[in-house]
Every structure is written in C-alpha cells, then in structure tokens.
Protein backbone atom coordinates (compact mmCIF):
# COMPACT_ATOMS: atom_id res chain seq x y z
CA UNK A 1 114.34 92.50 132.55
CA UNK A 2 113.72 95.93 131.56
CA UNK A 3 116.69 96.50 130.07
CA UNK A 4 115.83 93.22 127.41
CA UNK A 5 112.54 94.67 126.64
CA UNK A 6 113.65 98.10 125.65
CA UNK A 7 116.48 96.16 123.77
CA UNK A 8 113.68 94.39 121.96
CA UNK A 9 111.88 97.47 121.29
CA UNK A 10 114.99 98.94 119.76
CA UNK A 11 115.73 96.12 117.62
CA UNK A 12 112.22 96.05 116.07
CA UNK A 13 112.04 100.01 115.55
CA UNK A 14 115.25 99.47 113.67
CA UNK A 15 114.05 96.55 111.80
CA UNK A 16 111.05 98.66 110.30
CA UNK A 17 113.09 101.90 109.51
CA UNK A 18 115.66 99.10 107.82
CA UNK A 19 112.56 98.03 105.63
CA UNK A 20 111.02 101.56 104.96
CA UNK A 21 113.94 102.56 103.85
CA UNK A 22 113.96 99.26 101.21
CA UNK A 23 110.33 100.35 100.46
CA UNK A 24 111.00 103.93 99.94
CA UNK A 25 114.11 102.54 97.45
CA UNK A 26 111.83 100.42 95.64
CA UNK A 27 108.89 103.12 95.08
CA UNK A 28 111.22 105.83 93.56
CA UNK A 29 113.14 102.83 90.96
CA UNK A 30 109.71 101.84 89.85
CA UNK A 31 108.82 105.49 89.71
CA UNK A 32 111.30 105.56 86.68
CA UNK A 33 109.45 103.12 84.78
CA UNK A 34 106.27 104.04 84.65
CA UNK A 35 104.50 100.79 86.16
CA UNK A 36 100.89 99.95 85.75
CA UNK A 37 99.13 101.89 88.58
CA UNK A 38 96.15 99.53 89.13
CA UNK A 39 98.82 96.38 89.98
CA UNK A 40 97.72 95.98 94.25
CA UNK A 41 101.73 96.25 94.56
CA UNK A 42 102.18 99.20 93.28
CA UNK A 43 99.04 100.93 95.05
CA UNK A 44 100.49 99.41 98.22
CA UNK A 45 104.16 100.92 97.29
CA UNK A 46 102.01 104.48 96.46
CA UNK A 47 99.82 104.34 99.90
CA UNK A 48 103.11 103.18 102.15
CA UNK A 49 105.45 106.15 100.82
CA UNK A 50 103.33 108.87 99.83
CA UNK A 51 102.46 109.50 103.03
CA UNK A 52 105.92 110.54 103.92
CA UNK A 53 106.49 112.04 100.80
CA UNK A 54 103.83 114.66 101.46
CA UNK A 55 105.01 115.44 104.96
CA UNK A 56 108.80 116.06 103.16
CA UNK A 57 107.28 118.11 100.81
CA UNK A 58 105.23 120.09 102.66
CA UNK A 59 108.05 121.98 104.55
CA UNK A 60 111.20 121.64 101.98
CA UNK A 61 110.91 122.02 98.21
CA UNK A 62 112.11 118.53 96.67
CA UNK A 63 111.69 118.94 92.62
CA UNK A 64 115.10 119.83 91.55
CA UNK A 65 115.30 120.14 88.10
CA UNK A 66 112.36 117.95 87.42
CA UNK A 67 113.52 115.34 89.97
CA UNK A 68 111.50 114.78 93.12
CA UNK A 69 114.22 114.55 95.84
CA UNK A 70 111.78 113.70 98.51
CA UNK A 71 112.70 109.89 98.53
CA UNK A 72 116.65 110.61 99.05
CA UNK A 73 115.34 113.11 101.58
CA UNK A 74 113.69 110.71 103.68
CA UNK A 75 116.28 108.17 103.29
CA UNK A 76 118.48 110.20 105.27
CA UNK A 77 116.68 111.45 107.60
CA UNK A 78 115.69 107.62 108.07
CA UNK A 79 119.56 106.36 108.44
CA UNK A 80 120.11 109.72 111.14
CA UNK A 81 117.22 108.52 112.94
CA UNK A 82 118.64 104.67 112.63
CA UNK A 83 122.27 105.40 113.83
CA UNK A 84 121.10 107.78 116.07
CA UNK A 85 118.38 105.19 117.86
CA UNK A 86 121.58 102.19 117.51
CA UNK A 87 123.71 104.37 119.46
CA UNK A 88 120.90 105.13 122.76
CA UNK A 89 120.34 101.17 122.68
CA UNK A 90 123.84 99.85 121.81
C-alpha cells in the first residue's frame, strides 16, 4: 500500500516538472515576439516562470550575448531532476 502511494506521488511530481518544463518553453518563444503584456495569459506565463528565472539568475550569470539563458538553464536542471526522480521510483 505504501509502495502505490509513493508511486502516485512520483508520478504526479513528474507530471508537473513535465508541464513546467512546457510552460517554461512557451514563456521564452513568446518572449521572442514581443506579446501584449496586459493579455491574463501572458501575466500568468510571466508570474509562473519568473519566479524561477530569478532564483537561476541570482547565482549564475544567464545573458550571453544578449540572450537570457536562464530558461535552457532551468530546463535542464528540470529533465536531471525528472530522470533522476524516474529512476528512485521506477
């Protein structure tokens, strides 16, 4: 019994780093564009990631030649932390 409900825990840690990591991919292609920042999706896209983004910055410098790397940064530190949760549980 315990063993399903850490199994279940597992599977819906992974299914929210699965969709951060679909947010966070989102964010940074609509950062290209220039949207219009008083649509509610966008401010929800801004107040999900830039969270994150502030954390990544604060202890490694992400603007690389006037890129911010900070999305690709947390990507993979999201898929280490994904592979490395599938392989406790799985």
């Amino acid at each position: 019994m315990i063993d399903a409900l850490l199994n279940s825990i597992f599977t819906v840690v992974l299914t929210i780093i699965f969709l951060y990591k679909w947010i966070i991919i989102i964010s940074a292609i609509l950062s290209w564009v220039r949207p219009d920042p008083y649509n509610p999706i966008v401010q929800m896209l801004y107040r999900l990631t830039e969270p994150a983004y502030a954390f990544v910055r604060r202890y490694i410098p992400t603007v690389v030649g006037g890129m911010d790397l900070a999305p690709l940064i947390l990507i993979f530190a999201l898929i280490f932390l994904e592979t490395f949760l599938k392989s406790l549980a799985f």
